[in-house]
Protein backbone atom coordinates (compact mmCIF):
# COMPACT_ATOMS: atom_id res chain seq x y z
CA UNK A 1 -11.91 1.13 9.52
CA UNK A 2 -8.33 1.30 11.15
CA UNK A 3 -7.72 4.77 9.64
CA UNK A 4 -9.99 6.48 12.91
CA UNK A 5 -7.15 6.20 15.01
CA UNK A 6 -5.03 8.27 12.22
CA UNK A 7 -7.12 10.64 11.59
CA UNK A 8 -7.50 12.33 15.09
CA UNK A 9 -3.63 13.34 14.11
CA UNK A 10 -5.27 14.97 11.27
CA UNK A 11 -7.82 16.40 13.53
CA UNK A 12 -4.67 18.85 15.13
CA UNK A 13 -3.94 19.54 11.86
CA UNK A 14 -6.93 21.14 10.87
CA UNK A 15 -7.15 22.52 14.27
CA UNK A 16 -4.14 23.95 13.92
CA UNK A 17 -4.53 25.27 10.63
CA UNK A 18 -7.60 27.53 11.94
CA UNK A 19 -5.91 28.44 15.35
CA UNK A 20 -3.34 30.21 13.50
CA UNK A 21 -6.03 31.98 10.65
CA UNK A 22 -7.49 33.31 14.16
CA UNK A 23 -4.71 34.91 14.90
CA UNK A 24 -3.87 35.49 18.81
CA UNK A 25 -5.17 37.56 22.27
CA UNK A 26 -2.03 38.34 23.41
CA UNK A 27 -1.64 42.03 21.45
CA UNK A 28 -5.30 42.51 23.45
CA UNK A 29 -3.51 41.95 27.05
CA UNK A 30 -0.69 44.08 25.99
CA UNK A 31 -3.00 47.22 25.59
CA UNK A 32 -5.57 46.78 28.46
CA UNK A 33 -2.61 46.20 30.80
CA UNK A 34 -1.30 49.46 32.43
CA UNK A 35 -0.86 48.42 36.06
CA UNK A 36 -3.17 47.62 38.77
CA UNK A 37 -4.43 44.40 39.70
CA UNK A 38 -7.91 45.48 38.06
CA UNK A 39 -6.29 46.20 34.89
CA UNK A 40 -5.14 42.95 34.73
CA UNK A 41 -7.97 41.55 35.59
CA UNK A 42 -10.01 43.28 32.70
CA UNK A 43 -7.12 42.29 30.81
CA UNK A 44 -7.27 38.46 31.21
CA UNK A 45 -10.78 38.92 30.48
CA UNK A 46 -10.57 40.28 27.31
CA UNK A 47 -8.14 37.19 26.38
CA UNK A 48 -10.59 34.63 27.64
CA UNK A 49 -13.20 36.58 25.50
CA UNK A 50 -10.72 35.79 22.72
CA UNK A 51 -10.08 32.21 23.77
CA UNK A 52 -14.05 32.12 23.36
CA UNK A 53 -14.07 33.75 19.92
CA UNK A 54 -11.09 30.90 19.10
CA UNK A 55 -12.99 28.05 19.52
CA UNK A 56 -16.34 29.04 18.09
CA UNK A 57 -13.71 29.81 14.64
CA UNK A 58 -12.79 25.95 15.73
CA UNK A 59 -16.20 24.45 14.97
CA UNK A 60 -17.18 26.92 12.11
CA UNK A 61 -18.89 24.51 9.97
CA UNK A 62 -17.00 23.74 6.63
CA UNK A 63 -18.25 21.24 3.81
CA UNK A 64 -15.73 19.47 1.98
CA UNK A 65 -17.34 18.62 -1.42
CA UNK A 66 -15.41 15.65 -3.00
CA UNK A 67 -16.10 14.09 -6.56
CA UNK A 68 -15.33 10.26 -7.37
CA UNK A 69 -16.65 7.69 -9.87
CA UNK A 70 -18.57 4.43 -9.57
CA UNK A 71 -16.22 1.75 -8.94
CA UNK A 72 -16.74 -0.70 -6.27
CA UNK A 73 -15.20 -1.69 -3.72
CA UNK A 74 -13.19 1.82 -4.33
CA UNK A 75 -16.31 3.82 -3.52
CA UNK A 76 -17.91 2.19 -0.79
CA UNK A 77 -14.23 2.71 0.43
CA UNK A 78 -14.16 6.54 0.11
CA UNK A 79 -17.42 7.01 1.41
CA UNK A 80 -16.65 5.39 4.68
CA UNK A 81 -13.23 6.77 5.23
CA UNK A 82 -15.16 10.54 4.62
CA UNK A 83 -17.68 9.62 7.48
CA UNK A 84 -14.10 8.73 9.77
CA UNK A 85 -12.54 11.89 8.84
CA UNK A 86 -15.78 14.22 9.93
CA UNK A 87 -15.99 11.98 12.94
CA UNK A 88 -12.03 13.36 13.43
CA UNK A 89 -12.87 17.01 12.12
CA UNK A 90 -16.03 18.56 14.42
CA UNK A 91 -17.39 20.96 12.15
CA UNK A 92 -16.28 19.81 8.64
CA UNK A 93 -18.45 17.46 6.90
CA UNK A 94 -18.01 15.86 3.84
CA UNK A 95 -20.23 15.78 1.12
CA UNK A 96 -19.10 13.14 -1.24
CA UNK A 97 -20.15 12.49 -4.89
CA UNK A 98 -20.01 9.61 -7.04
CA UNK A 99 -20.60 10.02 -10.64
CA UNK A 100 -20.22 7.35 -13.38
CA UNK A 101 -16.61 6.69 -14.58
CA UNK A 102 -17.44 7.96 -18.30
CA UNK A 103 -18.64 11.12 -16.90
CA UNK A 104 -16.01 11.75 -14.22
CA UNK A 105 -13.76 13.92 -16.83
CA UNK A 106 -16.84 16.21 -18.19
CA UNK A 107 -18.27 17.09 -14.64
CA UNK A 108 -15.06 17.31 -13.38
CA UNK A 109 -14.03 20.40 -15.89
CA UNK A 110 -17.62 21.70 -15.01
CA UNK A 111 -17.27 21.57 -11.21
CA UNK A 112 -13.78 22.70 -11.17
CA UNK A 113 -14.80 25.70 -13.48
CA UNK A 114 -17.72 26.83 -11.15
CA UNK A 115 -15.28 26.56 -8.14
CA UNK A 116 -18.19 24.17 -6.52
CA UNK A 117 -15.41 21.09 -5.64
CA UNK A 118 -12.77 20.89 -3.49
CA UNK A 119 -11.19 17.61 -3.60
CA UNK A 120 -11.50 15.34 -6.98
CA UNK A 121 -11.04 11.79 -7.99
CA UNK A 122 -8.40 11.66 -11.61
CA UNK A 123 -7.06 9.15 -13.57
CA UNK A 124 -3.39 8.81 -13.94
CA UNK A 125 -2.06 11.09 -16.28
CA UNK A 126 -1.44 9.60 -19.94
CA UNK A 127 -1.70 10.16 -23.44
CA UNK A 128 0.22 13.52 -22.77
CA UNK A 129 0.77 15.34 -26.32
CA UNK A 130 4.16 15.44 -27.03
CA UNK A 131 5.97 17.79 -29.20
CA UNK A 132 6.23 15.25 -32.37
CA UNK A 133 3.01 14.96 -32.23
CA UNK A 134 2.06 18.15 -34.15
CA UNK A 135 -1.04 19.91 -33.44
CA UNK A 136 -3.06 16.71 -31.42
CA UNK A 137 -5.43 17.71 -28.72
CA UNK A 138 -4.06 17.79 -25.23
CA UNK A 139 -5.57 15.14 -22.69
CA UNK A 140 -8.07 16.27 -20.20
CA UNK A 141 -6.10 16.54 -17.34
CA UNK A 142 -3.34 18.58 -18.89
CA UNK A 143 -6.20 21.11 -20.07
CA UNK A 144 -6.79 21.37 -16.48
CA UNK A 145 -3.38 22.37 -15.37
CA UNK A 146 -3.09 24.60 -18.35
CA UNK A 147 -6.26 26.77 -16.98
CA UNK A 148 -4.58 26.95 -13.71
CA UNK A 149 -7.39 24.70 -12.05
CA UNK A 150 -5.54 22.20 -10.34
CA UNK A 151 -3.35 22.50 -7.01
CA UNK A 152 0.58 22.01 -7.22
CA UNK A 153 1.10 19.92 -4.54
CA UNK A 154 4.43 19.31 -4.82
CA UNK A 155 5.93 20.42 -1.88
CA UNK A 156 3.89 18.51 0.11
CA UNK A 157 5.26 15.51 2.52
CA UNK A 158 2.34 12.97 2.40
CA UNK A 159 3.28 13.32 -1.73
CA UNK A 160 6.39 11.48 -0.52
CA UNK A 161 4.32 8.33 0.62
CA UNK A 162 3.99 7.24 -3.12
CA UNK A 163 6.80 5.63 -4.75
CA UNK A 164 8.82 7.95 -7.27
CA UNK A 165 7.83 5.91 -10.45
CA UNK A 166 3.93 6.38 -9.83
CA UNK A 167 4.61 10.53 -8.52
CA UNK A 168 6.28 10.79 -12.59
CA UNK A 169 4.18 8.99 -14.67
CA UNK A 170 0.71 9.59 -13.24
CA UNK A 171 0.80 12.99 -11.54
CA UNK A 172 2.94 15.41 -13.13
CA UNK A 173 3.58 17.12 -15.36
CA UNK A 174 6.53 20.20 -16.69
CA UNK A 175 7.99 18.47 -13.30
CA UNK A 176 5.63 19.84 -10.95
CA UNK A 177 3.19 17.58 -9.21
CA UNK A 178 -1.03 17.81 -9.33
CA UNK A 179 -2.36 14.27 -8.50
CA UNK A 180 -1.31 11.54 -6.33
CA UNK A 181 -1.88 8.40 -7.47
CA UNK A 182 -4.04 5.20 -5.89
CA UNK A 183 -3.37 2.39 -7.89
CA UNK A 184 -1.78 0.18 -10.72
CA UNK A 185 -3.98 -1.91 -12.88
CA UNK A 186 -2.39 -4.48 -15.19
CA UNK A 187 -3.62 -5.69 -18.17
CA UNK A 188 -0.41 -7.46 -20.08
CA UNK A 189 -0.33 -11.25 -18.34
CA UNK A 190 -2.82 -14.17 -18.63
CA UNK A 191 -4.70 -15.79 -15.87
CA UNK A 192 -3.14 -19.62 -15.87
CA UNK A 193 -4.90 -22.55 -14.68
CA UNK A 194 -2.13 -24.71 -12.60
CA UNK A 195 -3.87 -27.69 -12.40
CA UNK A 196 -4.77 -28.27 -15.92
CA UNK A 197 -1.85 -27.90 -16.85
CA UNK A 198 -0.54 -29.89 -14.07
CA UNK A 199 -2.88 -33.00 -15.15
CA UNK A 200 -1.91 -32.39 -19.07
CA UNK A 201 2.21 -32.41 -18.14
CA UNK A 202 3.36 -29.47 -19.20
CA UNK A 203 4.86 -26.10 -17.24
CA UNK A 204 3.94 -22.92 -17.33
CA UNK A 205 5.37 -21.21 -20.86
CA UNK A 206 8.06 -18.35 -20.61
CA UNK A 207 8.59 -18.06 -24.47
CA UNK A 208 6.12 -17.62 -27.53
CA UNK A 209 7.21 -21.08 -28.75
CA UNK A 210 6.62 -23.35 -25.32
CA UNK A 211 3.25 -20.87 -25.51
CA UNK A 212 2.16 -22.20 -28.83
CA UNK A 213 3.30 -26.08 -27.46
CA UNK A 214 1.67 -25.97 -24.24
CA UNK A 215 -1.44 -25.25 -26.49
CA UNK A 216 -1.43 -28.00 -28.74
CA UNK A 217 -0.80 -30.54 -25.64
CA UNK A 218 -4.00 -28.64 -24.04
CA UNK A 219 -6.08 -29.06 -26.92
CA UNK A 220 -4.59 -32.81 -27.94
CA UNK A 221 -6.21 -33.63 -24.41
CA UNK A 222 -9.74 -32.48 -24.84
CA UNK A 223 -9.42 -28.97 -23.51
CA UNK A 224 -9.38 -25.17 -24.28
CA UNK A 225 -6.05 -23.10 -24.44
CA UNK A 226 -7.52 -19.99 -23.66
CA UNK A 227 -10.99 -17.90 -23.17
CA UNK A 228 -11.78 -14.20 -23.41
CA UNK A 229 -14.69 -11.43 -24.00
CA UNK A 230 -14.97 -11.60 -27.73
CA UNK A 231 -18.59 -10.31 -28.00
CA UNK A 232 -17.23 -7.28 -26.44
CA UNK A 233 -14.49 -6.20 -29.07
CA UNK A 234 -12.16 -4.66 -26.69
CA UNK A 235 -10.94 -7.55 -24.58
CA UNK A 236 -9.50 -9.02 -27.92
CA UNK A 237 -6.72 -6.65 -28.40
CA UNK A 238 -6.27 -6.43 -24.40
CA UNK A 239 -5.63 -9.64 -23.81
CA UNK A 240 -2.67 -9.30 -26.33
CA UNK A 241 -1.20 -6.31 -24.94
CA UNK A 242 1.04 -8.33 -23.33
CA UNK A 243 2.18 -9.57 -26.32
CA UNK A 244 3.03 -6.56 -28.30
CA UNK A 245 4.89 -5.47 -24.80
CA UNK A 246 7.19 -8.53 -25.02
CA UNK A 247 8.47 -7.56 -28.59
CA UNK A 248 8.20 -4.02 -28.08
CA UNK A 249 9.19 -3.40 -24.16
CA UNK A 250 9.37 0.04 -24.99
CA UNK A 251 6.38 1.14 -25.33
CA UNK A 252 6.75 4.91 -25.23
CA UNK A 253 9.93 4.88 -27.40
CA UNK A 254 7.65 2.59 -29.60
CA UNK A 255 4.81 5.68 -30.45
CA UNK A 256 7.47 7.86 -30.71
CA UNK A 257 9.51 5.71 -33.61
CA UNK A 258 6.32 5.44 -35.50
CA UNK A 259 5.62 9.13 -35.45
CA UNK A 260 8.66 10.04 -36.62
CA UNK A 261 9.07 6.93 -38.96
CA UNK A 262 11.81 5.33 -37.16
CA UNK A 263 9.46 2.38 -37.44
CA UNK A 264 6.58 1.71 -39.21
CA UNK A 265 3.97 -1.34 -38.71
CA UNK A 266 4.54 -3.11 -42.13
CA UNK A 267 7.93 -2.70 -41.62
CA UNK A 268 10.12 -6.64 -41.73
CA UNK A 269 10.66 -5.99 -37.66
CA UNK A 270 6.65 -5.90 -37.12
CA UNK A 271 5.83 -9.62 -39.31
CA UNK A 272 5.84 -11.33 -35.93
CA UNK A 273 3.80 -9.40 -33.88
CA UNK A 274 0.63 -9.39 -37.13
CA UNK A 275 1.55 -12.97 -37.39
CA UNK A 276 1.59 -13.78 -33.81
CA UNK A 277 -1.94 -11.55 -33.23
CA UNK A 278 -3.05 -13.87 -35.99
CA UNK A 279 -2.48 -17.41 -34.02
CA UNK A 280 -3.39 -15.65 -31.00
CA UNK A 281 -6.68 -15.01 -32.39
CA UNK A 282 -7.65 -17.65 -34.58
CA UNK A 283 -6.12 -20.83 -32.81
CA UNK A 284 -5.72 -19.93 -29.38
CA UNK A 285 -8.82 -18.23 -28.46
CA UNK A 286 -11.64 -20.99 -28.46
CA UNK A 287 -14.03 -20.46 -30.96
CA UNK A 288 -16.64 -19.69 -28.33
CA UNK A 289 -15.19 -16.71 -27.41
CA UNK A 290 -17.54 -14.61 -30.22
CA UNK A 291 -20.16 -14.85 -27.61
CA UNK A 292 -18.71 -14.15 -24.44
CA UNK A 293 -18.97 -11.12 -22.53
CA UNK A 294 -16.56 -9.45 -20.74
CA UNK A 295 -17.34 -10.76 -17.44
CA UNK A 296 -18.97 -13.85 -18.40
CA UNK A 297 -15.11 -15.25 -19.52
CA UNK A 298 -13.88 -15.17 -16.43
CA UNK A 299 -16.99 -17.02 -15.03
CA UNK A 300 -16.54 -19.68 -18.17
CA UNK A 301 -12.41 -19.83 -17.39
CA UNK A 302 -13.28 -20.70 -13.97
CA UNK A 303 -14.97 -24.20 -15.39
CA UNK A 304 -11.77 -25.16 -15.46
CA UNK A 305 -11.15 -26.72 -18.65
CA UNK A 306 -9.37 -23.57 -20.39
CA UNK A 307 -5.65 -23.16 -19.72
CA UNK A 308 -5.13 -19.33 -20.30
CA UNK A 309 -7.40 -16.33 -19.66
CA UNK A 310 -5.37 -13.32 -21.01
CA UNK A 311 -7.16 -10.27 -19.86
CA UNK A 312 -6.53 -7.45 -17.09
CA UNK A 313 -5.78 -8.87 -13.56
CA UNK A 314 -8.99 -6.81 -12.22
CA UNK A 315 -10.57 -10.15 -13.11
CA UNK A 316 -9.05 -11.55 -9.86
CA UNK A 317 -11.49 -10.99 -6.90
CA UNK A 318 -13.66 -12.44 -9.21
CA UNK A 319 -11.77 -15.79 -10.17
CA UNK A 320 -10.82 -15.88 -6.40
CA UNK A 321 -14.46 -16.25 -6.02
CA UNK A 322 -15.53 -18.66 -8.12
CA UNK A 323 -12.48 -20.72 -9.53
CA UNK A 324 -12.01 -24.59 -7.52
CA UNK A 325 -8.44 -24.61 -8.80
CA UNK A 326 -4.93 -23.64 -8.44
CA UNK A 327 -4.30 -20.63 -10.42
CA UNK A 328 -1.13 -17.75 -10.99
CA UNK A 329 -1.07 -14.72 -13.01
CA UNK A 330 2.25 -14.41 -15.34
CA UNK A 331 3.29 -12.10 -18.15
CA UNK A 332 1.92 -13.13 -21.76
CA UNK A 333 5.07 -14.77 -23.12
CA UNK A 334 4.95 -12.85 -26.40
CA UNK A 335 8.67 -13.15 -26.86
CA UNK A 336 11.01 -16.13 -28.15
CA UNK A 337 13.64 -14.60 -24.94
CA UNK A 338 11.89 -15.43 -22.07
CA UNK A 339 14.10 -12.73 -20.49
CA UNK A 340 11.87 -10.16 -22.32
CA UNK A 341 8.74 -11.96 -20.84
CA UNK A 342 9.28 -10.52 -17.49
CA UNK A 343 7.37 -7.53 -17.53
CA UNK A 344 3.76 -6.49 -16.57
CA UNK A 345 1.97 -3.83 -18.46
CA UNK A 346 -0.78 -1.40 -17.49
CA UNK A 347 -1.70 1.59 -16.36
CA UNK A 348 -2.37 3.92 -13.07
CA UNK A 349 -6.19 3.75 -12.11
CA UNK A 350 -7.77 6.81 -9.51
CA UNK A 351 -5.96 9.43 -7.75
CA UNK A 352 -6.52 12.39 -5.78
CA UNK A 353 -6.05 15.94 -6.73
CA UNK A 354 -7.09 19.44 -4.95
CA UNK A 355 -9.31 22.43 -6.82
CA UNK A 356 -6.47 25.54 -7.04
CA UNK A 357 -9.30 27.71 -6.38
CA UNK A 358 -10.68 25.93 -3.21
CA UNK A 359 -11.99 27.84 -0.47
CA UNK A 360 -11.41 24.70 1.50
CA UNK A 361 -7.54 24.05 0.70
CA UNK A 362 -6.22 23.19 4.26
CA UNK A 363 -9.11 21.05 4.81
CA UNK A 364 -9.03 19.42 1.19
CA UNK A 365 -5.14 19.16 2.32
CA UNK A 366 -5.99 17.43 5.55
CA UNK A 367 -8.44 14.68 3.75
CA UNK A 368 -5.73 13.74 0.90
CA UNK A 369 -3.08 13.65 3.63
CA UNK A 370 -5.21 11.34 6.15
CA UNK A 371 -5.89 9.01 2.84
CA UNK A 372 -2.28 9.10 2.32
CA UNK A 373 -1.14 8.01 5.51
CA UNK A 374 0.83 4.60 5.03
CA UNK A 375 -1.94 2.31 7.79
CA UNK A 376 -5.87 4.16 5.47
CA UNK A 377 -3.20 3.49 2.24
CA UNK A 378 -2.94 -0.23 3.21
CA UNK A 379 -6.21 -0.48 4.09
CA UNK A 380 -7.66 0.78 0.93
CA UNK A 381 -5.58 -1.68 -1.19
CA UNK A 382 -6.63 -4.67 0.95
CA UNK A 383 -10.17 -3.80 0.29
CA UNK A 384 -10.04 -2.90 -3.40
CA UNK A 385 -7.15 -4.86 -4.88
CA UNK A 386 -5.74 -2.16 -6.21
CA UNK A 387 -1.93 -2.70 -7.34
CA UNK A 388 -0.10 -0.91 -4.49
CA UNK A 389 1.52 2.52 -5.30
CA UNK A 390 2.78 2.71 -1.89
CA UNK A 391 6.28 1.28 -1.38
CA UNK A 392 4.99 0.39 2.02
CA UNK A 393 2.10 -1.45 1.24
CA UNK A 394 1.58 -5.01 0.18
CA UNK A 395 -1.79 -6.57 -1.62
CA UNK A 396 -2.25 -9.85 0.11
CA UNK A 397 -3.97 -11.91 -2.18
CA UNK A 398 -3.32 -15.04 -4.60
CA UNK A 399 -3.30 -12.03 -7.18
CA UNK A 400 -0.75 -9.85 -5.04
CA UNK A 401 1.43 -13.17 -3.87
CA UNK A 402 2.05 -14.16 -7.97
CA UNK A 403 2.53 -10.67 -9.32
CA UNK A 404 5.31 -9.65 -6.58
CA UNK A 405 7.91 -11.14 -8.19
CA UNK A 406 7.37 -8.86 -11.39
CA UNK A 407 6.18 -5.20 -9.68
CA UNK A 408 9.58 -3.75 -10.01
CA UNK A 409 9.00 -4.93 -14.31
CA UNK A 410 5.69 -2.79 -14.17
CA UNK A 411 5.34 -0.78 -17.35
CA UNK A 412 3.25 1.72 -18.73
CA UNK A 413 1.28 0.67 -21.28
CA UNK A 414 1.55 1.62 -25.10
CA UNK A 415 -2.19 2.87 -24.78
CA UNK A 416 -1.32 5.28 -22.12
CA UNK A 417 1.08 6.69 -24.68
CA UNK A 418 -0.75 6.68 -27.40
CA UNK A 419 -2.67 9.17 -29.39
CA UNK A 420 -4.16 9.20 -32.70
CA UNK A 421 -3.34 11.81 -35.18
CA UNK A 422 -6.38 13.34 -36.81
CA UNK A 423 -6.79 12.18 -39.67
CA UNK A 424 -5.70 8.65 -39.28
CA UNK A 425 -7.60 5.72 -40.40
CA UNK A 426 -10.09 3.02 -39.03
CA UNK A 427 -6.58 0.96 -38.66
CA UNK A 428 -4.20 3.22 -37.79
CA UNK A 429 -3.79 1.76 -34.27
CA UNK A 430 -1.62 -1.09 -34.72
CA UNK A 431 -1.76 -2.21 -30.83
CA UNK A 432 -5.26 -3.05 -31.19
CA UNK A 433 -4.65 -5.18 -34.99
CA UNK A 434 -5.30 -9.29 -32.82
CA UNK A 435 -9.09 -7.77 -32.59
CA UNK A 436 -9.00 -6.95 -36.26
CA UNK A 437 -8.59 -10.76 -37.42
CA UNK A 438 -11.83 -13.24 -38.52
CA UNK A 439 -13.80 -14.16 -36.60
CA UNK A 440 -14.23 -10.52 -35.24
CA UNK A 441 -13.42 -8.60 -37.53
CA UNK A 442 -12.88 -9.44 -41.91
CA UNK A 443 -8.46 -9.83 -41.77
CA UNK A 444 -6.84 -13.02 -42.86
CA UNK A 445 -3.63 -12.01 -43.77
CA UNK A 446 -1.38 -10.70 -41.18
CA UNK A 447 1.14 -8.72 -44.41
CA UNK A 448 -1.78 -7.27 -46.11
CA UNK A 449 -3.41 -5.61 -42.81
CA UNK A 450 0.16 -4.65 -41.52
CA UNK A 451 0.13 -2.42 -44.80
CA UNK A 452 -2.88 -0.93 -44.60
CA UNK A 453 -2.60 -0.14 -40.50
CA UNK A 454 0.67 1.31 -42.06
CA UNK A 455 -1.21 3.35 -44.87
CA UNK A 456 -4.28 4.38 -42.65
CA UNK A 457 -1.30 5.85 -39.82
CA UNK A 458 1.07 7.57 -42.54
CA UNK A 459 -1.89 9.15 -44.67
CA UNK A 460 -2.46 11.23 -41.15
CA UNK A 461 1.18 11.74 -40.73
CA UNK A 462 1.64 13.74 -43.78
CA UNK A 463 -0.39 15.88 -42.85
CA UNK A 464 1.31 16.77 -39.86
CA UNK A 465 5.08 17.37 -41.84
């Protein structure tokens, strides 16, 4: 890795950071020294006795303990740059681990409570409760920083490596900051095959309506207009978050409007996002789909005969792999402006934050600040593909080169907003409604399910007024 060379800056830092616990010999020489060359003598003595005592406290062994989920290449990653940083640090060795990604939130409140971590791997902050939102539960993370468990690292300067937008919306929060952030993921474009649609004669769509044209010349031609994970549910509504981003850019003012009623899903301003979930997912996804996994639509896009694979653009180290043809990754053109079909929606991915109650905090300092430094940073996006939150720092891939043009767009995703009132019904969640449509799940009519997501969100509302 090309963060060893960094880290030996660290190494003074830490070094430095236990010098000055030590404290110094120089009160000793003071009080031995009362004239006379022996005095003196005795007296440098007793400071090279404390110059001895200083660098056994040097290479006191400490162990870092530091939790992260499963998540390749990210871990792999992690682990490696720990065994650098003990390499750089005599005496400190890290002890790193890796817990799956659904459990990372439950061991993390159990470590943190038992004071037995020092340095932990969190999500971006979202789903914050917000004060229309009644009594809802608070998120994870903020429970954390309510119990006083997590360490406000604002002041810190490597915090000032990560670009502002990123520091706001994934790390704080009551404008104080806990977490740095690693990474963006996006989830609201489509995967678009260049030379199908090359050899068929049409462009790549910025508006709903070339969208639904470049279809139908797709299809006239013997060929699929777009693929996705069906079998799995999920990758349904995903694939059209995009789409509900183009009509509704704001997607934070957006829960907001239909807590408070300012908007409501059956209302005449929502017919075109049921209608267009409807096309979406009864005439554009191929009717294949139903049994594709996840992962296994990405390996059937890259056949090549399917024009449009709207899903998250973590799918790209994977097409890289396996797709033999020219391919870009756009914003779903959900809108009828193509202006509003510039931006990318998603959300933050892993971070670091630092136990309040470490016994370790200069050291657990010292890692996140050797992680942070601008030349590990870049490194750690060119090996995981992580959407860069360092202004600095550039993803150099087919991914990175097609999504440039729309980073400053980036968005936070409605789901990140988002939290369901108790109460609320099966279909309360309107941004999810293109998964609730046959043939995976029993709606037909766009109208009649816009009234009962409508009905199944307001019957939880009342409750709350």
């Amino acid at each position: 890795m090309k963060s060893r060379g960094r880290l030996w800056a660290t190494l003074l830092v830490v070094f430095g950071l236990i010098v000055a616990a030590c404290g110094s010999g120089d009160e000793g020489t003071t009080e031995t020294t009362s004239g006379g060359t022996t005095e003196t003598t005795a007296a440098s003595t007793e400071t090279t006795a404390a110059t001895t005592d200083t660098t056994a406290a040097e290479v006191e062994e400490v162990t870092l303990r530091v939790l992260v989920h499963s998540q390749e290449p990210m871990t792999t990653f992690v682990q490696e740059f720990s065994e650098d940083f003990e390499a750089a640090n005599p005496g400190v060795t890290v002890d790193v681990a890796v817990v799956g990604a659904g459990d990372l939130a439950t061991v993390t409140q159990t470590r943190l409570s038992a004071n037995d971590v020092d340095v932990i791997d969190i999500f971006g902050f979202a789903n914050a409760v917000q004060s229309y939102m009644g009594g809802a539960t608070p998120p994870a993370w903020q429970t954390l920083i309510e119990a006083g468990l997590l360490l406000d690292i604002t002041d810190e300067a490597w915090v000032g490596n990560y670009d502002e937008p990123s520091i706001q919306q994934a790390g704080s929060f009551q404008d104080r900051v806990y977490a740095v952030n690693l990474g963006r993921t996006i989830y609201g474009g489509m995967f678009v095959n260049l030379d199908l649609l090359a050899s068929v004669g049409v462009d790549v769509p910025t508006t709903w309506g070339e969208l639904v044209s470049v279809c139908e010349a797709v299809k006239a031609a013997g060929n699929e207009c777009m693929t996705n994970g069906g079998q799995d549910g999920w990758p349904v509504f995903v694939g059209a978050y995009g789409l509900l981003g183009a009509l509704f850019p704001d997607q934070e003012g957006l829960v907001e409007d239909l807590y408070t009623g300012e908007f409501t899903w059956d209302s005449p301003d929502a017919a075109s996002l049921w209608e267009r979930y409807q096309v979406y997912a009864q005439n554009m996804l191929e009717s294949g789909t139903t049994g594709l996994a996840h992962d296994a639509a990405t390996f059937r896009y890259s056949v090549g005969d399917v024009a449009f694979l709207p899903t998250g653009a973590w799918q790209a180290p994977n097409l890289e792999s396996e797709a033999d043809f020219n391919w870009t990754y756009v914003p779903f053109p959900g809108s009828d402006n193509a202006a509003d079909n510039q931006n990318l929606f998603g959300k933050y991915d892993q971070g670091w934050a630092i136990a309040a109650n470490s016994p370790n905090v200069e050291v657990a300092k010292a890692y996140v600040a050797a992680f942070s430094d601008p030349a590990v940073y870049q490194d750690f996006v060119s090996t995981t593909g992580f959407i860069p939150t360092q202004p600095t720092a550039v993803l150099d891939t087919i991914l990175g080169q097609a999504i440039a043009p729309y980073l400053e767009n980036y968005r936070v995703g409605f789901e990140q907003y988002w939290v369901q009132p108790a109460g609320a019904g099966q279909w309360a969640n309107g941004s999810q409604g293109a998964a609730w449509f046959a043939p995976f799940n029993e709606w037909t009519d766009p109208a009649a399910l816009a009234r009962q997501a409508q009905a199944d969100l307001q019957a939880a509302l009342d409750e709350l007024s």
